[in-house]
C-alpha atoms as a PDB file:
ATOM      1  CA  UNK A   1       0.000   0.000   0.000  1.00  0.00           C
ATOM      2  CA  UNK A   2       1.079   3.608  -0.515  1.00  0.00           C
ATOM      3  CA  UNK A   3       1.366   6.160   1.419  1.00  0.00           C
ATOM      4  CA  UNK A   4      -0.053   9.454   0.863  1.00  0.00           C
ATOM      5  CA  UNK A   5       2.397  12.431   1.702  1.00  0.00           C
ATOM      6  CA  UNK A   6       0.944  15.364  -0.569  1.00  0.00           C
ATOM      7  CA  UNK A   7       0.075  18.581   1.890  1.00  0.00           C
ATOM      8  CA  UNK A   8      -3.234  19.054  -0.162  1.00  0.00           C
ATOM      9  CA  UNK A   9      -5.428  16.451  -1.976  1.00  0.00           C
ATOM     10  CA  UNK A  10      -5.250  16.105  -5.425  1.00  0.00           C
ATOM     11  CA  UNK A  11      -8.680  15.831  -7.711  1.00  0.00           C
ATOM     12  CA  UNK A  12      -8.422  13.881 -11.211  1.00  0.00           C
ATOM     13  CA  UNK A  13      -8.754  16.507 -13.776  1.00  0.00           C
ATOM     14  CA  UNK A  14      -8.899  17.089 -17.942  1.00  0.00           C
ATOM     15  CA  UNK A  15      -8.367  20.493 -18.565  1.00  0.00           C
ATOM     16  CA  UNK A  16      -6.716  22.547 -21.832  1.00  0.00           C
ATOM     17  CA  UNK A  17      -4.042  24.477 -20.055  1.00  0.00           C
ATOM     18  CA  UNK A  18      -1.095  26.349 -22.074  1.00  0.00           C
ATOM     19  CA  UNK A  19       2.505  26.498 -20.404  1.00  0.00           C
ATOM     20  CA  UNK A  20       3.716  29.970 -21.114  1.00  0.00           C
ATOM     21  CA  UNK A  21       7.573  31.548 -20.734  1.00  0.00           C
ATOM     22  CA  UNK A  22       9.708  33.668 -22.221  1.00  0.00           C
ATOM     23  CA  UNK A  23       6.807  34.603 -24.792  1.00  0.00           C
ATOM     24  CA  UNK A  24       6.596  30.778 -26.058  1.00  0.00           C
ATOM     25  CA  UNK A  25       2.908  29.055 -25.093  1.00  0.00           C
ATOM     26  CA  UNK A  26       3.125  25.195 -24.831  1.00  0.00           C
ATOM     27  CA  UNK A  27      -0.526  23.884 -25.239  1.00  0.00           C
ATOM     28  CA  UNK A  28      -0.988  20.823 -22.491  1.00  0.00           C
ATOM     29  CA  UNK A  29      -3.274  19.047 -20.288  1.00  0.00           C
ATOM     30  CA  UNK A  30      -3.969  19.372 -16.060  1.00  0.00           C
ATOM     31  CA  UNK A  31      -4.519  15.817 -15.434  1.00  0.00           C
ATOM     32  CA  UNK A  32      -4.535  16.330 -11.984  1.00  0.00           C
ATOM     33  CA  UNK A  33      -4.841  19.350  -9.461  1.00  0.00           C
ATOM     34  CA  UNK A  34      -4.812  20.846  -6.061  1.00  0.00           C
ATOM     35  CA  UNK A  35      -4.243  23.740  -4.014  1.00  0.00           C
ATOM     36  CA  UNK A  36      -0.393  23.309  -3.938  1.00  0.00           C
ATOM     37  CA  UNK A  37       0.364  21.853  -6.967  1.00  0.00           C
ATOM     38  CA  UNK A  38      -0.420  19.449 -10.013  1.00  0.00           C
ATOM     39  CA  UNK A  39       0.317  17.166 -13.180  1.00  0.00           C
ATOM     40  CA  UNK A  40       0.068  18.108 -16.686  1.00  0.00           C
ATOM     41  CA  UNK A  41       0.623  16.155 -19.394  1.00  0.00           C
ATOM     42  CA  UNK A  42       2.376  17.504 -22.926  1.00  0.00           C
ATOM     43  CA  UNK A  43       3.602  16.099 -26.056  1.00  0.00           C
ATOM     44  CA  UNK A  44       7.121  16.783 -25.763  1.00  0.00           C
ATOM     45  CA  UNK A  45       8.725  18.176 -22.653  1.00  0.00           C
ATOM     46  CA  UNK A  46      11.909  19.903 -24.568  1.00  0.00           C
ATOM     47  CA  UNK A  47      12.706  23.433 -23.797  1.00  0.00           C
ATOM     48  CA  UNK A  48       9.857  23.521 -21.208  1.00  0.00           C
ATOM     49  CA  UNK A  49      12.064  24.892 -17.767  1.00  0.00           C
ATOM     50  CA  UNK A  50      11.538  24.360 -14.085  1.00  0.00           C
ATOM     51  CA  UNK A  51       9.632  27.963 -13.607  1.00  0.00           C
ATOM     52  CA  UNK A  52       6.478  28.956 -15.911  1.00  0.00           C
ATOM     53  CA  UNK A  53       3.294  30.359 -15.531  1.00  0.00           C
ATOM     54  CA  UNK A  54       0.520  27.451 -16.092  1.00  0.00           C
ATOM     55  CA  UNK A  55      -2.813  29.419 -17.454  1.00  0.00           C
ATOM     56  CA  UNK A  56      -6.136  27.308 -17.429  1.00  0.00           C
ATOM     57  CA  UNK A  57      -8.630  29.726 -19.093  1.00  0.00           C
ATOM     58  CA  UNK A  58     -11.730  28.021 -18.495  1.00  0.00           C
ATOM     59  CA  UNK A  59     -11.463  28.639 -14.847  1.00  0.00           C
ATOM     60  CA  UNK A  60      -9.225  31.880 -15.342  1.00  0.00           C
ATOM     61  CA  UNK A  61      -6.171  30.945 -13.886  1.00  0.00           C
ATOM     62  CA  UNK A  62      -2.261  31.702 -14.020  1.00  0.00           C
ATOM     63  CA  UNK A  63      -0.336  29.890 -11.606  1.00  0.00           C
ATOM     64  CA  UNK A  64       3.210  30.419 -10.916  1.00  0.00           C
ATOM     65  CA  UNK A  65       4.679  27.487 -10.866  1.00  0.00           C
ATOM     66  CA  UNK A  66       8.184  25.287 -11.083  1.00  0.00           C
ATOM     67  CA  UNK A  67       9.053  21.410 -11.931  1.00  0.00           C
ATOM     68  CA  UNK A  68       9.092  19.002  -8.792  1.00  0.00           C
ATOM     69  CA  UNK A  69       9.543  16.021 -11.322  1.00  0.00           C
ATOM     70  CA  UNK A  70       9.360  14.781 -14.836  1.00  0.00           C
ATOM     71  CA  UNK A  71       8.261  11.142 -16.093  1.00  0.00           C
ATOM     72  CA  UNK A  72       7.610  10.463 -19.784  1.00  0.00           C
ATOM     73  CA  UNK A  73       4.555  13.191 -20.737  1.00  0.00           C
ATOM     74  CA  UNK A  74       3.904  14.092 -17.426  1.00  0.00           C
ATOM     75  CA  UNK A  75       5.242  16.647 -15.406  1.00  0.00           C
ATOM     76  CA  UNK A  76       4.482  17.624 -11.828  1.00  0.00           C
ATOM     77  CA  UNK A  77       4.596  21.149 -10.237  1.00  0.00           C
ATOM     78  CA  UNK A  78       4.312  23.220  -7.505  1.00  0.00           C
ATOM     79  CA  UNK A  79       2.819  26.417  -7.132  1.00  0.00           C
ATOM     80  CA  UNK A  80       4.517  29.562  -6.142  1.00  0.00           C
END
């Protein structure tokens, strides 16, 4: 069994979200959120660094963010 150490809970999610730095917008995918943090999911995780703003525009966010960890598509952050 695993053990649970995330500070907040995290909800399953599917929501369009764009990764956006330095004037470059990465179009991805919040598969998961909560109130400290999250996973999104992208097609190709070159040239995306550890700090970027993560904008969800159906629920009118921009987060603040940086890279915890990486796997594959997925990429889990924190929010500043």
């Amino acid at each position: 069994m695993m053990v649970e150490t995330r500070r907040a809970t995290r909800h399953r999610a599917r929501m369009a979200a764009t990764i956006a730095f330095g004037g470059t917008a990465i179009d991805c995918t919040v598969r998961d959120l909560s109130t400290t943090g999250g996973a999104i999911e992208v097609t190709n995780q070159i040239d995306i660094p550890e700090e970027f703003t993560l904008i969800v525009p159906d629920h009118a966010l921009r987060l603040p963010c940086h890279v915890v960890w990486r796997s594959g598509f997925r990429i889990g952050v924190r929010f500043d």
